[in-house]
C-alpha atoms as a PDB file:
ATOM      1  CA  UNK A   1     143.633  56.937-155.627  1.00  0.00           C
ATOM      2  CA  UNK A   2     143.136  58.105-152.470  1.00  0.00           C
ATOM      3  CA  UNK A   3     140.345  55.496-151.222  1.00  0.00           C
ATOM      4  CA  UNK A   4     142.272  52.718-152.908  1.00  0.00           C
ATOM      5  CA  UNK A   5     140.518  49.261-152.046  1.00  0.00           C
ATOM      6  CA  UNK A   6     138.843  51.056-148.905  1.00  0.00           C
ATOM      7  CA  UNK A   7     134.731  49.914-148.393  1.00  0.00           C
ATOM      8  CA  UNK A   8     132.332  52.464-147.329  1.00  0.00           C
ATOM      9  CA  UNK A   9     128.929  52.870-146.430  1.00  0.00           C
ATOM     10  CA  UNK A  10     127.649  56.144-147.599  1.00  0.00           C
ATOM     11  CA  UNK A  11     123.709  56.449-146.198  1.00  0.00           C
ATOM     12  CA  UNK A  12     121.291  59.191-147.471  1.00  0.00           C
ATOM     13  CA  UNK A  13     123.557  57.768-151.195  1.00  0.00           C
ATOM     14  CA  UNK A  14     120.581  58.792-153.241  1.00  0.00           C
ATOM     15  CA  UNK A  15     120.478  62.416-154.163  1.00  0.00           C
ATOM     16  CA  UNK A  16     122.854  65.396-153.356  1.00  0.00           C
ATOM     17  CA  UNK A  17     125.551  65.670-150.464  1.00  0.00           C
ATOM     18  CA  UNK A  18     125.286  61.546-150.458  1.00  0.00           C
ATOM     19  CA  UNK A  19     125.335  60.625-154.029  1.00  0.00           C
ATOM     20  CA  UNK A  20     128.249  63.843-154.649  1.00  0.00           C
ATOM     21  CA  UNK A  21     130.189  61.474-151.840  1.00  0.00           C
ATOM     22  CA  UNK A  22     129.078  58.088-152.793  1.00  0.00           C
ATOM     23  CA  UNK A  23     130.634  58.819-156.939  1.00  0.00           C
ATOM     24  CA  UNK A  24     133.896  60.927-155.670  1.00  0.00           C
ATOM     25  CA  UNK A  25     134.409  57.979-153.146  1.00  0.00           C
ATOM     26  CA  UNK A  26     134.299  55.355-156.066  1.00  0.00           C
ATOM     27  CA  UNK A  27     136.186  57.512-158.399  1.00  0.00           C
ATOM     28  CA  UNK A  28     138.964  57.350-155.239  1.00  0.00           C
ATOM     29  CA  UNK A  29     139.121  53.787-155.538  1.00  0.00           C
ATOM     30  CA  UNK A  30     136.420  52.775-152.868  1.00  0.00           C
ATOM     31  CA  UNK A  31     133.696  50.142-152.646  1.00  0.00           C
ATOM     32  CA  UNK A  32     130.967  51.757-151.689  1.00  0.00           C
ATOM     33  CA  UNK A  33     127.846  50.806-150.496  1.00  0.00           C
ATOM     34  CA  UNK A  34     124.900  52.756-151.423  1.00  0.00           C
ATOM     35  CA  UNK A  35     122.467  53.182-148.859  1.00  0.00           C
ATOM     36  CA  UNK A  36     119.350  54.799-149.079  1.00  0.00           C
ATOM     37  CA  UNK A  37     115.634  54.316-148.060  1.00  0.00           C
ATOM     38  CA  UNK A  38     114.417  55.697-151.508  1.00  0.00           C
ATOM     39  CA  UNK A  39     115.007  52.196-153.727  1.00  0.00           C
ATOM     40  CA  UNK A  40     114.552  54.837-157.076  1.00  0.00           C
ATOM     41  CA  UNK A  41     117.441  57.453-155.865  1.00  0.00           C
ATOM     42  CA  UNK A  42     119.957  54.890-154.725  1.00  0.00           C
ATOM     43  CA  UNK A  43     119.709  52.870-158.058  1.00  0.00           C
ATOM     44  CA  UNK A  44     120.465  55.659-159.979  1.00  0.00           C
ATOM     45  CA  UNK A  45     123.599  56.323-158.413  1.00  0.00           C
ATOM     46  CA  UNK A  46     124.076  52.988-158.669  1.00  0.00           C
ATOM     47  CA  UNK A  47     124.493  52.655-161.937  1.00  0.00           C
ATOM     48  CA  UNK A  48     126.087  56.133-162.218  1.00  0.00           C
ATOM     49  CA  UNK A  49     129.055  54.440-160.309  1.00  0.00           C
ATOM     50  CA  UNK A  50     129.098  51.214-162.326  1.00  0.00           C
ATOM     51  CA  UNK A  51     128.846  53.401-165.628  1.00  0.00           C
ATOM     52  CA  UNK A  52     132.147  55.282-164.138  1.00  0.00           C
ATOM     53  CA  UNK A  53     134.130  52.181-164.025  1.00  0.00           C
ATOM     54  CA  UNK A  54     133.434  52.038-160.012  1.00  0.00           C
ATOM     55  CA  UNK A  55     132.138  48.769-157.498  1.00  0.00           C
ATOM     56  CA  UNK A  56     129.483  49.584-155.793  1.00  0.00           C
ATOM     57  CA  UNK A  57     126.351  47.627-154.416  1.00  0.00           C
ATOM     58  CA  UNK A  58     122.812  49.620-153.583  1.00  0.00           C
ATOM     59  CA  UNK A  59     120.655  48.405-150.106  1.00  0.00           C
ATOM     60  CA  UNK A  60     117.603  49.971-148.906  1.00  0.00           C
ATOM     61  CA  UNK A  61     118.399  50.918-145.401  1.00  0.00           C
ATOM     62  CA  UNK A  62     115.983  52.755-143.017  1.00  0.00           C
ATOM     63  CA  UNK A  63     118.103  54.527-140.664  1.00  0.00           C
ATOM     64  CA  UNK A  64     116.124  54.625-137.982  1.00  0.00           C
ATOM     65  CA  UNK A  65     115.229  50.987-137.876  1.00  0.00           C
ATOM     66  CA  UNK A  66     117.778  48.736-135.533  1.00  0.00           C
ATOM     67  CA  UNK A  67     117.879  45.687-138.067  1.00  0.00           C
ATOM     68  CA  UNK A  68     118.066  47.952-141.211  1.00  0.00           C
ATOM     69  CA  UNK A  69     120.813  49.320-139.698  1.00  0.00           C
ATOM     70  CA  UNK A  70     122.280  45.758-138.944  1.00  0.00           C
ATOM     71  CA  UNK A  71     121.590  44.220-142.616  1.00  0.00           C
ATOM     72  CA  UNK A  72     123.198  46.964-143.665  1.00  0.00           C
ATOM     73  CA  UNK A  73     126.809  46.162-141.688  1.00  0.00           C
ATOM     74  CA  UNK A  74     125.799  42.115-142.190  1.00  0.00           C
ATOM     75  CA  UNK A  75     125.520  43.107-146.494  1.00  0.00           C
ATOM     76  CA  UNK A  76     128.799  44.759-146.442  1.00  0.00           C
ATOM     77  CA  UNK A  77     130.807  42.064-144.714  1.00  0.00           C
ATOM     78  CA  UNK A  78     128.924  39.801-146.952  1.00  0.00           C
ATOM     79  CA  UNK A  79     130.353  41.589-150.128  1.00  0.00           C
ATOM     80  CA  UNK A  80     133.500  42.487-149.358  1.00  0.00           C
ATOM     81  CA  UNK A  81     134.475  40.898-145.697  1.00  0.00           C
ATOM     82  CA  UNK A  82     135.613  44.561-144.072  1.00  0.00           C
ATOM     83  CA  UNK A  83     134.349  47.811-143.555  1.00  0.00           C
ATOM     84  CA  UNK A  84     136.447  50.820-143.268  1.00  0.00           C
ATOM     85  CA  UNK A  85     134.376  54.221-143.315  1.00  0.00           C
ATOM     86  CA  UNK A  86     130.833  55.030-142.570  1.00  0.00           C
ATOM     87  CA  UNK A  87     129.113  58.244-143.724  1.00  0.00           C
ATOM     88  CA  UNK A  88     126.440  59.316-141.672  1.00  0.00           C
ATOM     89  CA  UNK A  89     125.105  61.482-143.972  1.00  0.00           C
ATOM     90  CA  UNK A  90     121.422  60.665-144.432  1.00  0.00           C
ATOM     91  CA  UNK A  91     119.089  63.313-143.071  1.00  0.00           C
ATOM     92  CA  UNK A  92     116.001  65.425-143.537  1.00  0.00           C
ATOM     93  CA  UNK A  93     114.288  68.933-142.357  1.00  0.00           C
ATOM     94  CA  UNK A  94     111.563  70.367-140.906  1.00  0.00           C
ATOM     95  CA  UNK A  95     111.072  74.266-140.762  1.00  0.00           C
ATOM     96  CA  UNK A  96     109.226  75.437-137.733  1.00  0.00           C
ATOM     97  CA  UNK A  97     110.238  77.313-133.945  1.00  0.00           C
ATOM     98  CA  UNK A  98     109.662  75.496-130.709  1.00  0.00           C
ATOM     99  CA  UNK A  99     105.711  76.294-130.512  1.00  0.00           C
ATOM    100  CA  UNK A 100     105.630  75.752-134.445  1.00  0.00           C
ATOM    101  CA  UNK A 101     106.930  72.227-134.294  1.00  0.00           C
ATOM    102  CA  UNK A 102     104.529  69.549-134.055  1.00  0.00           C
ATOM    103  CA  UNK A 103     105.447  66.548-132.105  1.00  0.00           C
ATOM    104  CA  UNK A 104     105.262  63.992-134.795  1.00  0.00           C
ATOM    105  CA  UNK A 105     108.130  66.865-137.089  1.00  0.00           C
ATOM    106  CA  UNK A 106     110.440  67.163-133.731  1.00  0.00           C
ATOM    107  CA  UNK A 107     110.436  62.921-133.359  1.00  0.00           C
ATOM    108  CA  UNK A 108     111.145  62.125-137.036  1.00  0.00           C
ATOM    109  CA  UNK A 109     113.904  65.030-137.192  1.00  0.00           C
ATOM    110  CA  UNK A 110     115.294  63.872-134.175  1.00  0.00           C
ATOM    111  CA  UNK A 111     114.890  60.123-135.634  1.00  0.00           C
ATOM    112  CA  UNK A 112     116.592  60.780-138.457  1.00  0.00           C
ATOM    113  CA  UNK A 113     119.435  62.847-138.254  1.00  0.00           C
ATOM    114  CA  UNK A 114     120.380  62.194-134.688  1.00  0.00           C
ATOM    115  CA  UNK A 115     119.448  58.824-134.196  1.00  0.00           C
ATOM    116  CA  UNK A 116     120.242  57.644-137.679  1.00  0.00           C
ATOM    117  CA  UNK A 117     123.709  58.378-137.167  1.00  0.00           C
ATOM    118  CA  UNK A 118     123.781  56.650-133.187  1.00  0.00           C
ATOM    119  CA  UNK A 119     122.283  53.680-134.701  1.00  0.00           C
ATOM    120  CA  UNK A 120     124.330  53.442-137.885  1.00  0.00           C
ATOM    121  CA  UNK A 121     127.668  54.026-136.179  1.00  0.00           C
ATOM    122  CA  UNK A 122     126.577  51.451-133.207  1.00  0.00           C
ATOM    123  CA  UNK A 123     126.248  48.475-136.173  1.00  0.00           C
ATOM    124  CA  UNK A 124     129.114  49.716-138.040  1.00  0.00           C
ATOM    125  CA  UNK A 125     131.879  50.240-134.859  1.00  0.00           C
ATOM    126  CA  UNK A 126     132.653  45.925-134.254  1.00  0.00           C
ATOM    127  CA  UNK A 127     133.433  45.510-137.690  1.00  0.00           C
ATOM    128  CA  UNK A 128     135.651  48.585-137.662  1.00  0.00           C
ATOM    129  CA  UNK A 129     137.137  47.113-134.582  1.00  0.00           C
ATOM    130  CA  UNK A 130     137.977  43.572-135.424  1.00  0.00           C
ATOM    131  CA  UNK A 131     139.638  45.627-138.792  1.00  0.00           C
ATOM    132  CA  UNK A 132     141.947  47.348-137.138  1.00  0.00           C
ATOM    133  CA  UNK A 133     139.740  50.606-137.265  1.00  0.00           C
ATOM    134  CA  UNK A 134     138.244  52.415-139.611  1.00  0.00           C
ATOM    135  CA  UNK A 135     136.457  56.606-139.831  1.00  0.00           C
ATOM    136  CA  UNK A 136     133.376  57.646-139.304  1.00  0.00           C
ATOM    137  CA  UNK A 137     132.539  60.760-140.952  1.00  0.00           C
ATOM    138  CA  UNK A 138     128.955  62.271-140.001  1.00  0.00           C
ATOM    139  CA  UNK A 139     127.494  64.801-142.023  1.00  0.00           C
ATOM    140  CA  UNK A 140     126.463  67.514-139.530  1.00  0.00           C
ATOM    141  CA  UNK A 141     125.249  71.584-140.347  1.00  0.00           C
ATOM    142  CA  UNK A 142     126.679  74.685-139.160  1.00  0.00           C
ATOM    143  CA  UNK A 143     122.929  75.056-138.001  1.00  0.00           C
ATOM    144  CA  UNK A 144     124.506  72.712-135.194  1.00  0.00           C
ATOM    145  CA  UNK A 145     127.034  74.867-134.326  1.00  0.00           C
ATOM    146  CA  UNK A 146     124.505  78.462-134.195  1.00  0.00           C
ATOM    147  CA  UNK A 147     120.922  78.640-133.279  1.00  0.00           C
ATOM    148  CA  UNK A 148     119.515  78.531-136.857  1.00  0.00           C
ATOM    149  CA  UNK A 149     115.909  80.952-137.073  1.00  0.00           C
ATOM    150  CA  UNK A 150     113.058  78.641-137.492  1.00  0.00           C
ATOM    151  CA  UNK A 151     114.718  75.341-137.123  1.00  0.00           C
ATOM    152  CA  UNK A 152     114.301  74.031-133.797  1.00  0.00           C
ATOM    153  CA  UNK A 153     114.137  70.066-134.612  1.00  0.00           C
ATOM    154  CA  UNK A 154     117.045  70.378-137.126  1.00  0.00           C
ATOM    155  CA  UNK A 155     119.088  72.620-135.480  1.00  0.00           C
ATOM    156  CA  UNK A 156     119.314  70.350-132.170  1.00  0.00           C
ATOM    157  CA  UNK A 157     119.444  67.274-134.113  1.00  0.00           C
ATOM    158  CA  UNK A 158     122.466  68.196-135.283  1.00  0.00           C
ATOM    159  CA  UNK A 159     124.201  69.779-132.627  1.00  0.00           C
ATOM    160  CA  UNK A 160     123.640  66.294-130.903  1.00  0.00           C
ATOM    161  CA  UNK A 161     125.845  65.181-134.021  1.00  0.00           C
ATOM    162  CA  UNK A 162     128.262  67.008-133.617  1.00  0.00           C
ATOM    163  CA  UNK A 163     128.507  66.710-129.671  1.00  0.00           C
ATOM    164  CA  UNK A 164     128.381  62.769-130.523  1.00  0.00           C
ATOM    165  CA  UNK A 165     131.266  62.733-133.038  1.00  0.00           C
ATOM    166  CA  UNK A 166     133.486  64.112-130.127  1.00  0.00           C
ATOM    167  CA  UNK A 167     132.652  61.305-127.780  1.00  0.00           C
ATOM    168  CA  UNK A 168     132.470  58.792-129.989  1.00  0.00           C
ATOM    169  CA  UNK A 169     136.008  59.788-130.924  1.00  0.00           C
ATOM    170  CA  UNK A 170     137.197  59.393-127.401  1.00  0.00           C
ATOM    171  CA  UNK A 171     135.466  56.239-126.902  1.00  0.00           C
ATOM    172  CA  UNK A 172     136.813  54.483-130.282  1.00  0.00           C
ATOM    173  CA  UNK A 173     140.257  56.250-130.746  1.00  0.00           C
ATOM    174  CA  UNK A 174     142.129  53.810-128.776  1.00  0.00           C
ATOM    175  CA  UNK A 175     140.545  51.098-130.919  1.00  0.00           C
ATOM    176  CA  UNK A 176     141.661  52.676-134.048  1.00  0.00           C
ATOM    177  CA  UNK A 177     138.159  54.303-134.677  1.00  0.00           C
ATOM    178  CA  UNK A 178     138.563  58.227-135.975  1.00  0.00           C
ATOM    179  CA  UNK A 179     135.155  60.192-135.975  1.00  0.00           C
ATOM    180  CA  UNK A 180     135.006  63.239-137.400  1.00  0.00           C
ATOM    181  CA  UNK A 181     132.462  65.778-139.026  1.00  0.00           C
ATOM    182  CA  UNK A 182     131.212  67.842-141.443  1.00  0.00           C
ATOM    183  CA  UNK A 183     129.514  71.229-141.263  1.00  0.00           C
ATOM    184  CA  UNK A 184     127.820  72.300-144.624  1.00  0.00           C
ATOM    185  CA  UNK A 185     126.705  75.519-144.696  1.00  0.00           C
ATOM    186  CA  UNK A 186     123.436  76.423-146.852  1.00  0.00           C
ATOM    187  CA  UNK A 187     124.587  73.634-150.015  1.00  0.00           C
ATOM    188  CA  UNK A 188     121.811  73.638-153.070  1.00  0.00           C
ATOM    189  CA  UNK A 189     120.287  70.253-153.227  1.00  0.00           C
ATOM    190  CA  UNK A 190     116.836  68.858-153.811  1.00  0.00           C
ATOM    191  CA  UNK A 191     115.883  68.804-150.092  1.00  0.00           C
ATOM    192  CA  UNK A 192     116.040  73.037-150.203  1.00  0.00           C
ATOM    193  CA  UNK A 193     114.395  73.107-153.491  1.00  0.00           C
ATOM    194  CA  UNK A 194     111.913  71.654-151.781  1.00  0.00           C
ATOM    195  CA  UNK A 195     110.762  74.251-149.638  1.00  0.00           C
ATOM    196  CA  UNK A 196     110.851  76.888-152.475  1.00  0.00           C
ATOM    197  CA  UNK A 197     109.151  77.751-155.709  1.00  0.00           C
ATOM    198  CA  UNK A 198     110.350  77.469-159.170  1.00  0.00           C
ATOM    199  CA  UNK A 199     110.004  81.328-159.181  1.00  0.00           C
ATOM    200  CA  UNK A 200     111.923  81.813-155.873  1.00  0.00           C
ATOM    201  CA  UNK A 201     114.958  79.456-156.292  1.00  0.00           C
ATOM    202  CA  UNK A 202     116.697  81.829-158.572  1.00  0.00           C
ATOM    203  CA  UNK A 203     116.471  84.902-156.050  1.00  0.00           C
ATOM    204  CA  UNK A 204     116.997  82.975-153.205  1.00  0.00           C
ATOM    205  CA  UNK A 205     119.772  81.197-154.577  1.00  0.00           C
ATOM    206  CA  UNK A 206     121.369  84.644-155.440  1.00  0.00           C
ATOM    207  CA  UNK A 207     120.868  85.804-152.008  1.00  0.00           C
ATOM    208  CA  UNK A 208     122.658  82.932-150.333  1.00  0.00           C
ATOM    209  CA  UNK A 209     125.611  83.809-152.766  1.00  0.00           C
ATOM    210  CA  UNK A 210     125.607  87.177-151.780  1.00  0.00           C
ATOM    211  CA  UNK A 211     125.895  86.446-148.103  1.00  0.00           C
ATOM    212  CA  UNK A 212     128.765  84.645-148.229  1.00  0.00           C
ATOM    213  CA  UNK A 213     132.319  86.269-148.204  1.00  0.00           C
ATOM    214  CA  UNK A 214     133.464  83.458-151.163  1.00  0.00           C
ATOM    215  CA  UNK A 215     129.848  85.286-153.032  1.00  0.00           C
ATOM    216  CA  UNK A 216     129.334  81.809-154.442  1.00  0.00           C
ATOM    217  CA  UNK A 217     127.355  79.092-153.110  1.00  0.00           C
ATOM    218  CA  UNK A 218     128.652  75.760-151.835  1.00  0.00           C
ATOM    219  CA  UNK A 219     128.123  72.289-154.246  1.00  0.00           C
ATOM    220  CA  UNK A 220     127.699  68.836-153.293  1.00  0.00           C
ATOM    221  CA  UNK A 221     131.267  68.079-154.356  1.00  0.00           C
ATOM    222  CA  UNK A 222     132.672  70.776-152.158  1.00  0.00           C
ATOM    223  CA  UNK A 223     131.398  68.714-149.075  1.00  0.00           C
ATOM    224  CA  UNK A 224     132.595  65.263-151.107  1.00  0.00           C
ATOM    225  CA  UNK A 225     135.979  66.304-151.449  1.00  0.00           C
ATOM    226  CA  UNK A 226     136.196  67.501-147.465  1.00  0.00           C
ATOM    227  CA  UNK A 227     134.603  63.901-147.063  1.00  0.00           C
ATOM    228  CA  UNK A 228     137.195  62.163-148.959  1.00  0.00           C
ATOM    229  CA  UNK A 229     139.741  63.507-147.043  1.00  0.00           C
ATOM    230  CA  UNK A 230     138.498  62.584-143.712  1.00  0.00           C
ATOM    231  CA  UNK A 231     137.897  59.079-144.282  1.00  0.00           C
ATOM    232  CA  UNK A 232     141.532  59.187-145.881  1.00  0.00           C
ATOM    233  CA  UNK A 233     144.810  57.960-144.719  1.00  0.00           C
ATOM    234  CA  UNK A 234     146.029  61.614-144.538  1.00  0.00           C
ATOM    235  CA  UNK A 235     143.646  62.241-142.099  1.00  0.00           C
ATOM    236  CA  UNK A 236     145.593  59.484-139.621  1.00  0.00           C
ATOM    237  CA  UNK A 237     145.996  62.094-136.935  1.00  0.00           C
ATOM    238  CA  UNK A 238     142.602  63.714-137.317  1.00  0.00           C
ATOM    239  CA  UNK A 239     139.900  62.746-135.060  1.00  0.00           C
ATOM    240  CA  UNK A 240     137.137  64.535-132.963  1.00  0.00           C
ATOM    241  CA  UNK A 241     137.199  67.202-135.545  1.00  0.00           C
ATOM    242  CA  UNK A 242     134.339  69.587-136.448  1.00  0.00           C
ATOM    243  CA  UNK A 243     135.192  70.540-139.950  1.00  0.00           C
ATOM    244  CA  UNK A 244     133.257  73.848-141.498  1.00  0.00           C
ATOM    245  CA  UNK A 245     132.547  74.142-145.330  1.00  0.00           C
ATOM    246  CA  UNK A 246     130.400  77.227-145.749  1.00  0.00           C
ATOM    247  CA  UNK A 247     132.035  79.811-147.743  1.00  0.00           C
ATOM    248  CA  UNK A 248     132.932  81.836-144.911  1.00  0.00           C
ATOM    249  CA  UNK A 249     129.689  82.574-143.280  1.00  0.00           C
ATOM    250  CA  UNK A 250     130.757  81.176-139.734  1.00  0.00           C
ATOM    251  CA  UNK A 251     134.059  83.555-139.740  1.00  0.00           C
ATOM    252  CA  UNK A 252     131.894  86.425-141.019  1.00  0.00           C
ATOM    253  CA  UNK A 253     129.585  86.524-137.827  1.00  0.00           C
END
């Protein structure tokens, strides 16, 4: 197991990317807290884990909140007295340009996915620390890494992720903290269903396929597996990485 007796903190734990990480991190052998601000989502993988054979424990956590973020770190120590990876991976979208984006879309974005992950690594760091170290590994987008059409919020939210894994990696390496991240490309999960019809999921789905030089599309696991091996031991030497899992579609232009 490559997670043996490791504890995580998986946030965002209650549907796709975090729930594909959250089981493939308990299969590995890790305790894993499930952390989510949807009670309903985070119980059922929950119990998916325990039905699995897996520990895990489920906490409401509001990313964006100082002392959820805190009771969050305090419930882990509580539980299991260390803490050894943290997955920033909760997040959410807004579609919308620059003069499309209302103020109220561009704050929450920005709450969310940028500051989430500041204020969930700022908790999470001491008790890394007075470990020995730990990894961080924040789920980011290759919309970070591009200027993605029609996503103004996201697209800056999480190019300040990925900017922020590389400093926090200089700031915490010589305390044993590695930070590194992940770039999804365009993965199928119940936050893009969302902005698309019954009727248009199976041509659009087709389309993103056919973009992509692998002419498949990405799955939750493929971005829990690249997880897995970040917060690893074999990734001892790895820090201040921006890791791509897209299929291709960065190296195709």
């Amino acid at each position: 197991m490559r997670l043996k007796d490791k504890v995580a903190i998986i946030t965002g734990a209650g549907s796709g990317i975090g729930r594909a990480i959250a089981l493939l991190f308990a299969a590995q052998g890790a305790r894993v807290l499930v952390a989510d601000v949807v009670d309903t989502g985070g119980l059922e993988t929950l119990d998916a884990i325990k039905t699995a054979g897996g520990e895990a424990h489920f906490l409401q956590v509001d990313v964006t909140d100082v002392e959820s973020t805190q009771r969050m770190v305090t419930a882990v120590l509580e539980l299991w007295s260390r803490l050894d990876v943290l997955v920033n991976n909760a997040g959410i979208v807004r579609l919308g340009s620059v003069t499309e984006t209302s103020l109220q879309d561009w704050d929450r974005v920005i709450d969310v996915d940028l500051k989430g992950v500041f204020l969930c690594s700022r908790a999470s760091i001491p008790a890394m620390t007075r470990g020995g170290g730990g990894a961080i590994v924040n789920i980011a987008s290759v919309g970070g890494l591009v200027g993605p059409a029609g996503l103004a919020a996201y697209g800056s939210a999480k190019g300040g992720v990925i900017n922020l894994t590389r400093q926090m990696a200089v700031d915490y390496g010589p305390q044993g903290v590695r930070v590194n991240a992940i770039c999804p490309g365009t993965i199928p999960t119940p936050m893009h269903y969302a902005f698309y019809t019954p009727e248009e999921q199976e041509a659009t789905l087709a389309e993103w396929a056919r973009t992509k030089p692998l002419r498949r599309n990405g799955t939750p696991d493929d971005i829990a597996y690249a997880a897995v091996y970040l917060a690893s031991d074999e990734a001892g030497f790895v820090t201040g990485n921006i890791l791509v899992v897209d299929g291709g579609v960065m190296a195709s232009g």
